[in-house]
PDB file of N, CA and C in Angstrom:
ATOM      1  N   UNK A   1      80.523 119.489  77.263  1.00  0.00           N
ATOM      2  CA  UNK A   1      79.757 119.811  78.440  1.00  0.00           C
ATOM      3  C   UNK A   1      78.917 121.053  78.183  1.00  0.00           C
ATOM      4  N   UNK A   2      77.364 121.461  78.647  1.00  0.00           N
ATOM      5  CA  UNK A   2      76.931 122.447  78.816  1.00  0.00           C
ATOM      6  C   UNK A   2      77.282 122.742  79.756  1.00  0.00           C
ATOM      7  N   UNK A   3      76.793 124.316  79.757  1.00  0.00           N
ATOM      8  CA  UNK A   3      77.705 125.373  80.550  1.00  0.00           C
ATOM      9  C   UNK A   3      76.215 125.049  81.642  1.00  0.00           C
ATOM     10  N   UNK A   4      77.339 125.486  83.062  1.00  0.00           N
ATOM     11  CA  UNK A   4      76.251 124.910  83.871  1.00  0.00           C
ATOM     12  C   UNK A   4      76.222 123.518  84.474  1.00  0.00           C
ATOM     13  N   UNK A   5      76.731 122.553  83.871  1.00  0.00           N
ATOM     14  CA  UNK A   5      77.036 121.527  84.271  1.00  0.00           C
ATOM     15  C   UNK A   5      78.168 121.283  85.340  1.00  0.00           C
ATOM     16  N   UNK A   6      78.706 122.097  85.641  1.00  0.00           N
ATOM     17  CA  UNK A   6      79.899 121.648  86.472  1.00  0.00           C
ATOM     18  C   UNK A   6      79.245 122.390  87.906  1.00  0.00           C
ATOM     19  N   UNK A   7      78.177 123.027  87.659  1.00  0.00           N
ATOM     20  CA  UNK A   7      77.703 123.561  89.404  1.00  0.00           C
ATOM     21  C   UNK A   7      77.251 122.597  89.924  1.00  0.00           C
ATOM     22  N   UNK A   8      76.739 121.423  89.670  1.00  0.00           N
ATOM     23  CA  UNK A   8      76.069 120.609  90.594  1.00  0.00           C
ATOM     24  C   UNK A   8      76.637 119.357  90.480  1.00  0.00           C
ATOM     25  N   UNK A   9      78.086 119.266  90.200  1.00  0.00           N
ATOM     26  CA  UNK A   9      79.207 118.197  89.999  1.00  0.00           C
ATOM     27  C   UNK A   9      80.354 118.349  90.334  1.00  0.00           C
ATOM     28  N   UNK A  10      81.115 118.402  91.400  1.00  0.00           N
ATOM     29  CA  UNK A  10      82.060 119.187  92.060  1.00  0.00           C
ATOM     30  C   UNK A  10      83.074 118.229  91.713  1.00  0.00           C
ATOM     31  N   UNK A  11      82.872 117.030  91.227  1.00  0.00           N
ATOM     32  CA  UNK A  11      83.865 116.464  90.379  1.00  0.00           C
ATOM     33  C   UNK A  11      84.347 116.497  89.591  1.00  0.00           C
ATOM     34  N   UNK A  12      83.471 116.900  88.783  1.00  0.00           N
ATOM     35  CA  UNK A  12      83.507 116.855  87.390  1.00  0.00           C
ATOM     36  C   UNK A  12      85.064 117.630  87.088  1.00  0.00           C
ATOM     37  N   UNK A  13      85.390 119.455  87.954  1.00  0.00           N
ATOM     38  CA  UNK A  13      86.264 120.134  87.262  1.00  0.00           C
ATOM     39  C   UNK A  13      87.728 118.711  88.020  1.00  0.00           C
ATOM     40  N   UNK A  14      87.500 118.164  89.058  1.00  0.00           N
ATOM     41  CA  UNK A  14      89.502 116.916  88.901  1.00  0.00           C
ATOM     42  C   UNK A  14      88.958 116.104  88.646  1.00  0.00           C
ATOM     43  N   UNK A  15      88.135 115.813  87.743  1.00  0.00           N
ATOM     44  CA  UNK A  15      88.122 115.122  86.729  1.00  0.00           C
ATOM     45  C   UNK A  15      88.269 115.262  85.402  1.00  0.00           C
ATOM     46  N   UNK A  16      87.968 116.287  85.150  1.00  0.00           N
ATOM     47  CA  UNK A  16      88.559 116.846  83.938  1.00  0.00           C
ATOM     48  C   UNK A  16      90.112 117.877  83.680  1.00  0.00           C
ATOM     49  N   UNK A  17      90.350 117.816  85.163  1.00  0.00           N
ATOM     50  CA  UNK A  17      91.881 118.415  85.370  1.00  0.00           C
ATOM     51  C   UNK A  17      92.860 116.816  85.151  1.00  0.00           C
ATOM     52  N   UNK A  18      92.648 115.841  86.118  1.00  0.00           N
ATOM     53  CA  UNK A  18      93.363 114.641  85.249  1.00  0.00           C
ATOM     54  C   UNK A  18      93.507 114.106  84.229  1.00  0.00           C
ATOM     55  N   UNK A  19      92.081 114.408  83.468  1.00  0.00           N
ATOM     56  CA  UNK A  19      92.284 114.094  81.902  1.00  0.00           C
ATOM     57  C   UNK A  19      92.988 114.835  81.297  1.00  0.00           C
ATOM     58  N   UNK A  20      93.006 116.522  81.242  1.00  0.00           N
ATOM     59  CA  UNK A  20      94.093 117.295  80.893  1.00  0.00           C
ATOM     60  C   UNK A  20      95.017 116.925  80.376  1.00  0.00           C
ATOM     61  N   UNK A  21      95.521 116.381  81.808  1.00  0.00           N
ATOM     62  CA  UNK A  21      97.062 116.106  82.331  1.00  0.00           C
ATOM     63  C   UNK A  21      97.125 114.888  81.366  1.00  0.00           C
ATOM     64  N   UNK A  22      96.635 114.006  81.259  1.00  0.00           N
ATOM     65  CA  UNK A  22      96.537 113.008  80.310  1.00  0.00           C
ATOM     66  C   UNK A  22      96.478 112.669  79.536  1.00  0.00           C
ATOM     67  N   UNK A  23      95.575 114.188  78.615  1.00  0.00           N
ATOM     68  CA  UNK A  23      95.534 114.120  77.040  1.00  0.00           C
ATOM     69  C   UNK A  23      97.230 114.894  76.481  1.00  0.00           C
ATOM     70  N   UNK A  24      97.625 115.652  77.826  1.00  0.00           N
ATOM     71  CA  UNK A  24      98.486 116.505  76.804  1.00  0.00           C
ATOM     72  C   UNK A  24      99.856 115.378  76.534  1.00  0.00           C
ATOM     73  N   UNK A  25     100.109 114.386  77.768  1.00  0.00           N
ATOM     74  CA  UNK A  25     100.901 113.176  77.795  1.00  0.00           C
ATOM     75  C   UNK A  25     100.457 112.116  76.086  1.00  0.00           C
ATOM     76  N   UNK A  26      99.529 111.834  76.325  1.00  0.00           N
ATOM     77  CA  UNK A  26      98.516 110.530  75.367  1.00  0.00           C
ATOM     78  C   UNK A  26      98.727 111.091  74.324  1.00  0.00           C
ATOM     79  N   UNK A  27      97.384 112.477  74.209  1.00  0.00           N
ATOM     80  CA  UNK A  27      96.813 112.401  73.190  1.00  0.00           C
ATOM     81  C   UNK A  27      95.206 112.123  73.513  1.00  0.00           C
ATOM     82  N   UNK A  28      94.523 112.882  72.561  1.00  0.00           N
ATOM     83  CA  UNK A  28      92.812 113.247  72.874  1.00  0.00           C
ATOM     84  C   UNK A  28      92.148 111.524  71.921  1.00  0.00           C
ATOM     85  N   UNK A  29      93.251 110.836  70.769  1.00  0.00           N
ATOM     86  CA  UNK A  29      92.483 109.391  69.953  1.00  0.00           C
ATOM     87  C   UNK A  29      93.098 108.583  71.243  1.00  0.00           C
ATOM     88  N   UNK A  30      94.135 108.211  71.680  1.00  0.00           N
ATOM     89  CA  UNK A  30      94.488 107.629  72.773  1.00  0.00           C
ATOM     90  C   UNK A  30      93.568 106.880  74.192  1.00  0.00           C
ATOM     91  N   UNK A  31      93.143 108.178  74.523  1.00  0.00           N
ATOM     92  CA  UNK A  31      92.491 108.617  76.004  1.00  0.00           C
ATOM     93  C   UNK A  31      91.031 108.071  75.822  1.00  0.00           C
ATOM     94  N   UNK A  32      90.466 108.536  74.089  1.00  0.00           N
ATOM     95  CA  UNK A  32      89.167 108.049  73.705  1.00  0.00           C
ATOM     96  C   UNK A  32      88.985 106.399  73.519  1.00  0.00           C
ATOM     97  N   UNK A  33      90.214 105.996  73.041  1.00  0.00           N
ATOM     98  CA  UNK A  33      90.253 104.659  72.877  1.00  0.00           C
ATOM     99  C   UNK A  33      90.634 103.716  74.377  1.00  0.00           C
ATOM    100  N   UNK A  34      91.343 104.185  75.366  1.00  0.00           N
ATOM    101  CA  UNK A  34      91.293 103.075  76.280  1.00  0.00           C
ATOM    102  C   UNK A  34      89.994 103.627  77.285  1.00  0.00           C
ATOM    103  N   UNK A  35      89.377 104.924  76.962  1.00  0.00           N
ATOM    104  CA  UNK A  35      88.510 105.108  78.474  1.00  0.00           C
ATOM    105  C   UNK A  35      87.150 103.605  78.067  1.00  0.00           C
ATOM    106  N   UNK A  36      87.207 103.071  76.734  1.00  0.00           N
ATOM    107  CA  UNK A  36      86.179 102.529  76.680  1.00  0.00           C
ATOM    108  C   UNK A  36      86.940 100.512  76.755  1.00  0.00           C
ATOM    109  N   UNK A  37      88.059 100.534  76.820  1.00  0.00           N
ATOM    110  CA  UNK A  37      89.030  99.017  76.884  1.00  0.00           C
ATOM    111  C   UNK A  37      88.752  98.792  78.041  1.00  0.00           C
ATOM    112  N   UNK A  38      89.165  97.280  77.973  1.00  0.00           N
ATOM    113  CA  UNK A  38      89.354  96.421  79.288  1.00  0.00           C
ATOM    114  C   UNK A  38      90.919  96.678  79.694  1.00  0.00           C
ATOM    115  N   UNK A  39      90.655  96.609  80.756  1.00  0.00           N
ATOM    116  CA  UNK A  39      92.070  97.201  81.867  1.00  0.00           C
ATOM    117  C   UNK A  39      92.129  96.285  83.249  1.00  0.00           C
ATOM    118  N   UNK A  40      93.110  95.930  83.470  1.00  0.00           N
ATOM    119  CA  UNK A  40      93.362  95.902  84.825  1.00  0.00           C
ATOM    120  C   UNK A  40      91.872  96.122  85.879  1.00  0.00           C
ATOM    121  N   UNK A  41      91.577  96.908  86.142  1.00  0.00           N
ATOM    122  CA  UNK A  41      89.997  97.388  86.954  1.00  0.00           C
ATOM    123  C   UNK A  41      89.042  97.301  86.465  1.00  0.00           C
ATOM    124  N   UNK A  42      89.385  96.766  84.836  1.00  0.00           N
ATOM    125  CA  UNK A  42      87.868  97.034  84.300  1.00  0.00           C
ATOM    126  C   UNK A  42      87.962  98.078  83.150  1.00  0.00           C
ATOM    127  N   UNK A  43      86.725  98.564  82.401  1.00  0.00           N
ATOM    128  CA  UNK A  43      86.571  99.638  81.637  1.00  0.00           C
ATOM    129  C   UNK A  43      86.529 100.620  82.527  1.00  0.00           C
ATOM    130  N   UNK A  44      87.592 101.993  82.097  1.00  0.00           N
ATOM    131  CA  UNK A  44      87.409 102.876  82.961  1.00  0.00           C
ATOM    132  C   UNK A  44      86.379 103.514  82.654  1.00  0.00           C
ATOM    133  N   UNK A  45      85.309 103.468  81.495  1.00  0.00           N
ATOM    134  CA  UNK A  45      84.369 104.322  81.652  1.00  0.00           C
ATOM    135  C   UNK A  45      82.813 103.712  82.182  1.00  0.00           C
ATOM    136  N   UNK A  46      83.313 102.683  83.070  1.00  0.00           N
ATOM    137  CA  UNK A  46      82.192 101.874  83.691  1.00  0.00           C
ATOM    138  C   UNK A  46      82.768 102.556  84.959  1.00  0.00           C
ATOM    139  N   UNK A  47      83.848 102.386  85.094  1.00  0.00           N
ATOM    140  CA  UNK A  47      84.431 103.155  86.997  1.00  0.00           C
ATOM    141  C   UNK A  47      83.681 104.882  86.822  1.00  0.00           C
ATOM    142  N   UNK A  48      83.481 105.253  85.903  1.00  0.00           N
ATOM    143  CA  UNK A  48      83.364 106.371  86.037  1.00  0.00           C
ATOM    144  C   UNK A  48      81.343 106.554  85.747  1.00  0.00           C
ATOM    145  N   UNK A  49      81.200 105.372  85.429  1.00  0.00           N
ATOM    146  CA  UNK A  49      79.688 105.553  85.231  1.00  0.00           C
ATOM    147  C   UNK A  49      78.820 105.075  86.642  1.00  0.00           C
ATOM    148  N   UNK A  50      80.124 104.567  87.440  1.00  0.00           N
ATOM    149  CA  UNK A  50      79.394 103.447  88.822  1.00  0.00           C
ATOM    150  C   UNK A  50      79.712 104.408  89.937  1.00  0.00           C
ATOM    151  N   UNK A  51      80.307 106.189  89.511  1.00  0.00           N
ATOM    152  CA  UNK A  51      80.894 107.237  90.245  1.00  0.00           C
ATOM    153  C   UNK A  51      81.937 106.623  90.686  1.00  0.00           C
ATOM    154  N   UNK A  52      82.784 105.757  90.950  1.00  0.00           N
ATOM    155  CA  UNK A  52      84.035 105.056  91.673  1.00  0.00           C
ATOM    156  C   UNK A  52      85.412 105.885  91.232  1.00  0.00           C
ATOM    157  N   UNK A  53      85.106 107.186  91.262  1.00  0.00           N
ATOM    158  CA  UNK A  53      86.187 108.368  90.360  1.00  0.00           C
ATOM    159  C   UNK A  53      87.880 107.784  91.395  1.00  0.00           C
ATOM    160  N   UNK A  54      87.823 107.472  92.811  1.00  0.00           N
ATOM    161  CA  UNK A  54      89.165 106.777  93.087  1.00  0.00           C
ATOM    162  C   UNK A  54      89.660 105.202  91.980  1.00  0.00           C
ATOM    163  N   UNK A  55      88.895 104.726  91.715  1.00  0.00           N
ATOM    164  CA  UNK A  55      89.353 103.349  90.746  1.00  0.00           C
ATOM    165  C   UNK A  55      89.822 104.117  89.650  1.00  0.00           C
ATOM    166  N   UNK A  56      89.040 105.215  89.136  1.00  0.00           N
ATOM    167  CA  UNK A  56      89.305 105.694  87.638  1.00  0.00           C
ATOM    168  C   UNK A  56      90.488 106.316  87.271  1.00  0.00           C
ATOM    169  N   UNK A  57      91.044 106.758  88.824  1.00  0.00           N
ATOM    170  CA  UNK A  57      92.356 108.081  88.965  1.00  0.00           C
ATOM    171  C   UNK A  57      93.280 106.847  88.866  1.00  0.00           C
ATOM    172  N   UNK A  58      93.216 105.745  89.896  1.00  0.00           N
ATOM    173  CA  UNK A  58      93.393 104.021  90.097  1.00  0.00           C
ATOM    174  C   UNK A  58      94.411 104.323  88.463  1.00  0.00           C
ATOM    175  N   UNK A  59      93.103 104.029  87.463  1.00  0.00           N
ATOM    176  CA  UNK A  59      93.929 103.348  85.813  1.00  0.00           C
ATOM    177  C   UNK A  59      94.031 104.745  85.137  1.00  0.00           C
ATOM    178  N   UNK A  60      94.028 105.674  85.417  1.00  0.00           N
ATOM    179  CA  UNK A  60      94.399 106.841  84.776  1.00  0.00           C
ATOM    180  C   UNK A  60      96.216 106.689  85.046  1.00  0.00           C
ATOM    181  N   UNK A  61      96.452 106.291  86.481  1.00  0.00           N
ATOM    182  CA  UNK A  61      97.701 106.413  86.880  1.00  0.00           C
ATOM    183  C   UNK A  61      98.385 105.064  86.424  1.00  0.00           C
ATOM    184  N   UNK A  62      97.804 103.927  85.911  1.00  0.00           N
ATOM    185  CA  UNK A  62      98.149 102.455  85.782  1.00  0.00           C
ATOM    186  C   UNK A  62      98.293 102.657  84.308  1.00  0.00           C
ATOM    187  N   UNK A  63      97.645 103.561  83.604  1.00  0.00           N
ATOM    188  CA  UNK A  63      97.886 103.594  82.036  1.00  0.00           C
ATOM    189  C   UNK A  63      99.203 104.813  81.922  1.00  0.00           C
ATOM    190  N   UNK A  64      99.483 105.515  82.952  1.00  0.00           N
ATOM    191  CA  UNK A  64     100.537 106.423  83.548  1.00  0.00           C
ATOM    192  C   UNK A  64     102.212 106.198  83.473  1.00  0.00           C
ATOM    193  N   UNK A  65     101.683 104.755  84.162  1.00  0.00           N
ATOM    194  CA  UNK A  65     103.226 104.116  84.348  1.00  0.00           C
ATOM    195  C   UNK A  65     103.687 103.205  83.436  1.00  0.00           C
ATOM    196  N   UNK A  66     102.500 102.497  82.474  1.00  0.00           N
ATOM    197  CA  UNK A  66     102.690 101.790  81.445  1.00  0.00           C
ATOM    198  C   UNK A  66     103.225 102.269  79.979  1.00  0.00           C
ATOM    199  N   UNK A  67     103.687 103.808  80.133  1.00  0.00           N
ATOM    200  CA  UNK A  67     103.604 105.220  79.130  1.00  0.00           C
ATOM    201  C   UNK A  67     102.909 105.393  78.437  1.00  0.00           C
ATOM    202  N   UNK A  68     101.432 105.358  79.058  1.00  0.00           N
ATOM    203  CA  UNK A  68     100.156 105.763  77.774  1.00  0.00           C
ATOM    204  C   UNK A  68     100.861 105.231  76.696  1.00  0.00           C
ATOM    205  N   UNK A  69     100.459 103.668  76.391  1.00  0.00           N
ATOM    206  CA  UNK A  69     100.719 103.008  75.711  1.00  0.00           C
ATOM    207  C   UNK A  69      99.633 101.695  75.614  1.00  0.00           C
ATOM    208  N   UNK A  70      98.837 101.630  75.127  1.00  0.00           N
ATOM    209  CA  UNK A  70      97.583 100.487  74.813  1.00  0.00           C
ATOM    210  C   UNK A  70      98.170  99.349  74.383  1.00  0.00           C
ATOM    211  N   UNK A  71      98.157  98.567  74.625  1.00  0.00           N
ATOM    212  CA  UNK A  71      98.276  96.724  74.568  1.00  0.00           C
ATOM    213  C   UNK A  71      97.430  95.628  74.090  1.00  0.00           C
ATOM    214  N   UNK A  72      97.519  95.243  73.477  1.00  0.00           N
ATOM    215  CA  UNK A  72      96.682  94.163  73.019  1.00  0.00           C
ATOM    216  C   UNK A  72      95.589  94.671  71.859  1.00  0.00           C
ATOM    217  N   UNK A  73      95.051  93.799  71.199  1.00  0.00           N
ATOM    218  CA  UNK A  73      94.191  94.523  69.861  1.00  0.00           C
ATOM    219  C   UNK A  73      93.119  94.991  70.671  1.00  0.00           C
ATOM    220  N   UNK A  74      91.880  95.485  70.000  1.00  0.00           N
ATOM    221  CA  UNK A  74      90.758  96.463  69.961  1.00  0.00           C
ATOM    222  C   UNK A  74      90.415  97.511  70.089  1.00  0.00           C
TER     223      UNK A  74
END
């Protein structure tokens, strides 16, 4: 992120506070590899490109309970 970017995105900082929480669980190759998989809702980095940041928290928490654990090849 450039600096500066988070003033006119008030999302951006719990959105990047759940990933946190997510990488320190996962792992930073993990987190990179399913934000771009098919899931349950979809690719989460289409929920997050369509702003739908509730769907994205949605499979942040669905990849949560599954123990940050990826399934199936790709």
């Amino acid at each position: 992120m450039v600096a500066g970017d988070l003033d006119d995105k008030p999302e951006l900082p719990i959105l990047r506070a759940l990933l946190a929480e997510a990488e320190e669980r996962a792992g930073a190759p993990v987190l990179r590899r399913w934000v771009r998989r098919e899931g349950p809702a979809g690719r989460p980095i289409d929920l997050l490109l369509a702003r739908d940041f509730a769907g994205f928290e949605d499979a942040l928490a669905t990849l949560a309970e599954r123990g940050f654990l990826l399934r199936g090849g790709g």
